[in-house]
N, C-alpha and C. Protein backbone atom coordinates (compact mmCIF):
# COMPACT_ATOMS: atom_id res chain seq x y z
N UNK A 1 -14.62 -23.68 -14.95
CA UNK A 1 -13.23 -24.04 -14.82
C UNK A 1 -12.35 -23.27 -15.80
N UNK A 2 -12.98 -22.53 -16.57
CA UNK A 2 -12.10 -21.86 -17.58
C UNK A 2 -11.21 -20.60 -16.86
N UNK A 3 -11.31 -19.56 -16.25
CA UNK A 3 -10.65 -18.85 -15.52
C UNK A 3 -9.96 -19.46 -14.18
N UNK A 4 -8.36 -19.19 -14.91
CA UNK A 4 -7.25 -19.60 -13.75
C UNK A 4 -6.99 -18.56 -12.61
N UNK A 5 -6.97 -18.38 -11.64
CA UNK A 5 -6.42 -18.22 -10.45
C UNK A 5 -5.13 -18.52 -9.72
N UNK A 6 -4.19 -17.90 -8.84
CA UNK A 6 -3.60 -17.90 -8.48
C UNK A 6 -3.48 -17.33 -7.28
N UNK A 7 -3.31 -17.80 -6.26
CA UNK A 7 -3.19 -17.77 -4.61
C UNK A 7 -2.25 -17.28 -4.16
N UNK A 8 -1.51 -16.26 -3.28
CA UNK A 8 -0.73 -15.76 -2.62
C UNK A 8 -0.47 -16.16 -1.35
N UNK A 9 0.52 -16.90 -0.70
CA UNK A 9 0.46 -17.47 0.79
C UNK A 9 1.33 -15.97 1.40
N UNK A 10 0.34 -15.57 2.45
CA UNK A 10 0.91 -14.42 3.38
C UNK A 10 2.62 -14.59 3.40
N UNK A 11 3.13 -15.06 3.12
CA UNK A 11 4.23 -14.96 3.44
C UNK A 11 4.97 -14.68 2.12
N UNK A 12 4.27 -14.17 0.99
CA UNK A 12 4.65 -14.37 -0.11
C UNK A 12 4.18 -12.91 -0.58
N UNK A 13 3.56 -12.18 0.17
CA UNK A 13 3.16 -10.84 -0.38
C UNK A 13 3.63 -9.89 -0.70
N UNK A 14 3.66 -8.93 -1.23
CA UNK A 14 4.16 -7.96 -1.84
C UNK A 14 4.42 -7.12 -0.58
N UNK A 15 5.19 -6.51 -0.23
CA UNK A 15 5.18 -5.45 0.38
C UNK A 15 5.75 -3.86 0.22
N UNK A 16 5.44 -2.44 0.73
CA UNK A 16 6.18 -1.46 0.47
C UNK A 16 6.14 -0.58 1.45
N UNK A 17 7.10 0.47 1.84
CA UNK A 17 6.95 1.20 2.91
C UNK A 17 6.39 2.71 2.52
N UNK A 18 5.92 3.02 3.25
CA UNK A 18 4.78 4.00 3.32
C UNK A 18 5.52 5.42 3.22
N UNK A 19 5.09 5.88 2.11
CA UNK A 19 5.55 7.71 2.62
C UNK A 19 5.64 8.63 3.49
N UNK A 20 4.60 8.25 4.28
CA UNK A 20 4.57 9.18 5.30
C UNK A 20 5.40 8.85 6.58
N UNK A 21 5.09 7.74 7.13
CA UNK A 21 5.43 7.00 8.70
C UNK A 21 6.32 6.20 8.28
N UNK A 22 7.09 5.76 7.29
CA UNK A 22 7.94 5.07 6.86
C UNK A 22 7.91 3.32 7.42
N UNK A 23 6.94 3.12 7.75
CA UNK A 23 6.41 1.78 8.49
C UNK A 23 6.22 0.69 6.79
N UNK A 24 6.36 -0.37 6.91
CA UNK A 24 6.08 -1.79 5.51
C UNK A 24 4.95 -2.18 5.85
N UNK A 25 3.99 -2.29 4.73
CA UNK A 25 2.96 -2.61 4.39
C UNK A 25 2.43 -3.91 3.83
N UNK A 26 1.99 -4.41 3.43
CA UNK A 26 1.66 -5.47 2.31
C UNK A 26 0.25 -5.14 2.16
N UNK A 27 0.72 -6.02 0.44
CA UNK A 27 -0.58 -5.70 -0.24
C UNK A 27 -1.78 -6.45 0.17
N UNK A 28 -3.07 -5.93 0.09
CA UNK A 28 -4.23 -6.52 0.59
C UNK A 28 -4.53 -6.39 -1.36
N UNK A 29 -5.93 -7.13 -0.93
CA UNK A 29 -6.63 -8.06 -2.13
C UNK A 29 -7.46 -6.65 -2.62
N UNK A 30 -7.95 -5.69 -1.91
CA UNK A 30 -8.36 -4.57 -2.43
C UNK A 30 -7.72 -3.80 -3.05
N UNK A 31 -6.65 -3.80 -2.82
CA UNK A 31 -5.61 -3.00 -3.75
C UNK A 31 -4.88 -3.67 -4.68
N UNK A 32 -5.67 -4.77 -5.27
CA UNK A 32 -5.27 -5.93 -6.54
C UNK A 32 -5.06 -4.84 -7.76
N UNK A 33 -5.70 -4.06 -7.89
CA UNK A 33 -5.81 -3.68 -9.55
C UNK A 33 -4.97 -2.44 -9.73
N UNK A 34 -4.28 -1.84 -8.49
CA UNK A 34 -4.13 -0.24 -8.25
C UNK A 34 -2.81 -0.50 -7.36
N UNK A 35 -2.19 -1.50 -7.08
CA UNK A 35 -1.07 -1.80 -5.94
C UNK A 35 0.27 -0.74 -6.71
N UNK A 36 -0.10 -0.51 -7.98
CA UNK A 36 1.32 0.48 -8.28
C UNK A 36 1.10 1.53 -7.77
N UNK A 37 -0.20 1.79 -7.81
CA UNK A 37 -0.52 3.37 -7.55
C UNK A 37 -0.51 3.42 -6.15
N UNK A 38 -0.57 2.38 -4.83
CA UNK A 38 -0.70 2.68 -3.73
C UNK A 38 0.65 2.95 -2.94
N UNK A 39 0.29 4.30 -2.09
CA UNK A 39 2.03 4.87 -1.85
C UNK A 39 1.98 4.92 0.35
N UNK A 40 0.22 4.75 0.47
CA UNK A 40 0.30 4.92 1.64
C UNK A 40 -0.68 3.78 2.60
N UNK A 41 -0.24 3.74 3.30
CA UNK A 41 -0.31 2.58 4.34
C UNK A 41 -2.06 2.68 5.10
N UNK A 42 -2.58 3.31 5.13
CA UNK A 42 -3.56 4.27 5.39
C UNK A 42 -4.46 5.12 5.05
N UNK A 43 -5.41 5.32 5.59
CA UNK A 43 -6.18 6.65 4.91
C UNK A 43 -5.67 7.42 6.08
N UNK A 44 -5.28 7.67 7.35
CA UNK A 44 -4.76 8.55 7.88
C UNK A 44 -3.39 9.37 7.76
N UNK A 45 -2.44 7.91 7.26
CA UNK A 45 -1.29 8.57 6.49
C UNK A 45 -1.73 9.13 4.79
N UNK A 46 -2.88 9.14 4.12
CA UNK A 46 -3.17 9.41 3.25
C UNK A 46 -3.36 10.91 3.53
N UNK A 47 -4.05 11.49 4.28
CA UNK A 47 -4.32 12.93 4.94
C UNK A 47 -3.50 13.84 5.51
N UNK A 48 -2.48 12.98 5.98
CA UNK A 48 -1.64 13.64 6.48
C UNK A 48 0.24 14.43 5.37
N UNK A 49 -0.41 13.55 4.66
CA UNK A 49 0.81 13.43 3.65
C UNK A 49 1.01 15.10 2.89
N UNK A 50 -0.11 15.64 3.09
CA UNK A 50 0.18 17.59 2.72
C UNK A 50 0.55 17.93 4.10
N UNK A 51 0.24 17.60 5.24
CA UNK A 51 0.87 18.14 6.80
C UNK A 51 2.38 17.97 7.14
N UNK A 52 2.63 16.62 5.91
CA UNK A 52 4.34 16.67 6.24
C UNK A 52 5.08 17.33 5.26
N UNK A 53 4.50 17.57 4.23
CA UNK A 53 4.87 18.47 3.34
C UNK A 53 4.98 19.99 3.78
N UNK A 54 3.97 20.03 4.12
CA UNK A 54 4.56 21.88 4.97
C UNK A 54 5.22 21.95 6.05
N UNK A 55 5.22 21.05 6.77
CA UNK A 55 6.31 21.08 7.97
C UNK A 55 7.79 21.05 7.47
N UNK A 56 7.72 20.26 6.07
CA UNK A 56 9.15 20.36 5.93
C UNK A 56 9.87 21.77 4.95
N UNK A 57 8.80 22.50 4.39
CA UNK A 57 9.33 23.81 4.02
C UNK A 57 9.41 24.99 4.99
């Protein structure tokens, strides 16, 4: 009982929109420790994110 917890009700989640596809996300429980660092919605928008970069130069 010594370690507290705290519960998130889906409707209460964090959310952010994605770099690439510009689509909103929310945070999942895997990305608890790293949610600052996460910028993409995907591992496909993760891959693609140098393909929109050269399209736009």
């Amino acid at each position: 009982m010594g370690k507290t917890t705290f519960t998130l009700k889906k409707q209460h989640l964090p959310t952010k929109t994605c770099l690439v596809c510009g689509r909103p996300f929310t945070w999942r429980k895997k990305w608890e420790k790293v949610w600052e660092e996460v910028k993409y919605c995907s591992d496909r928008c993760r891959s693609q994110r140098n393909k929109k970069n050269l399209e736009n130069t």
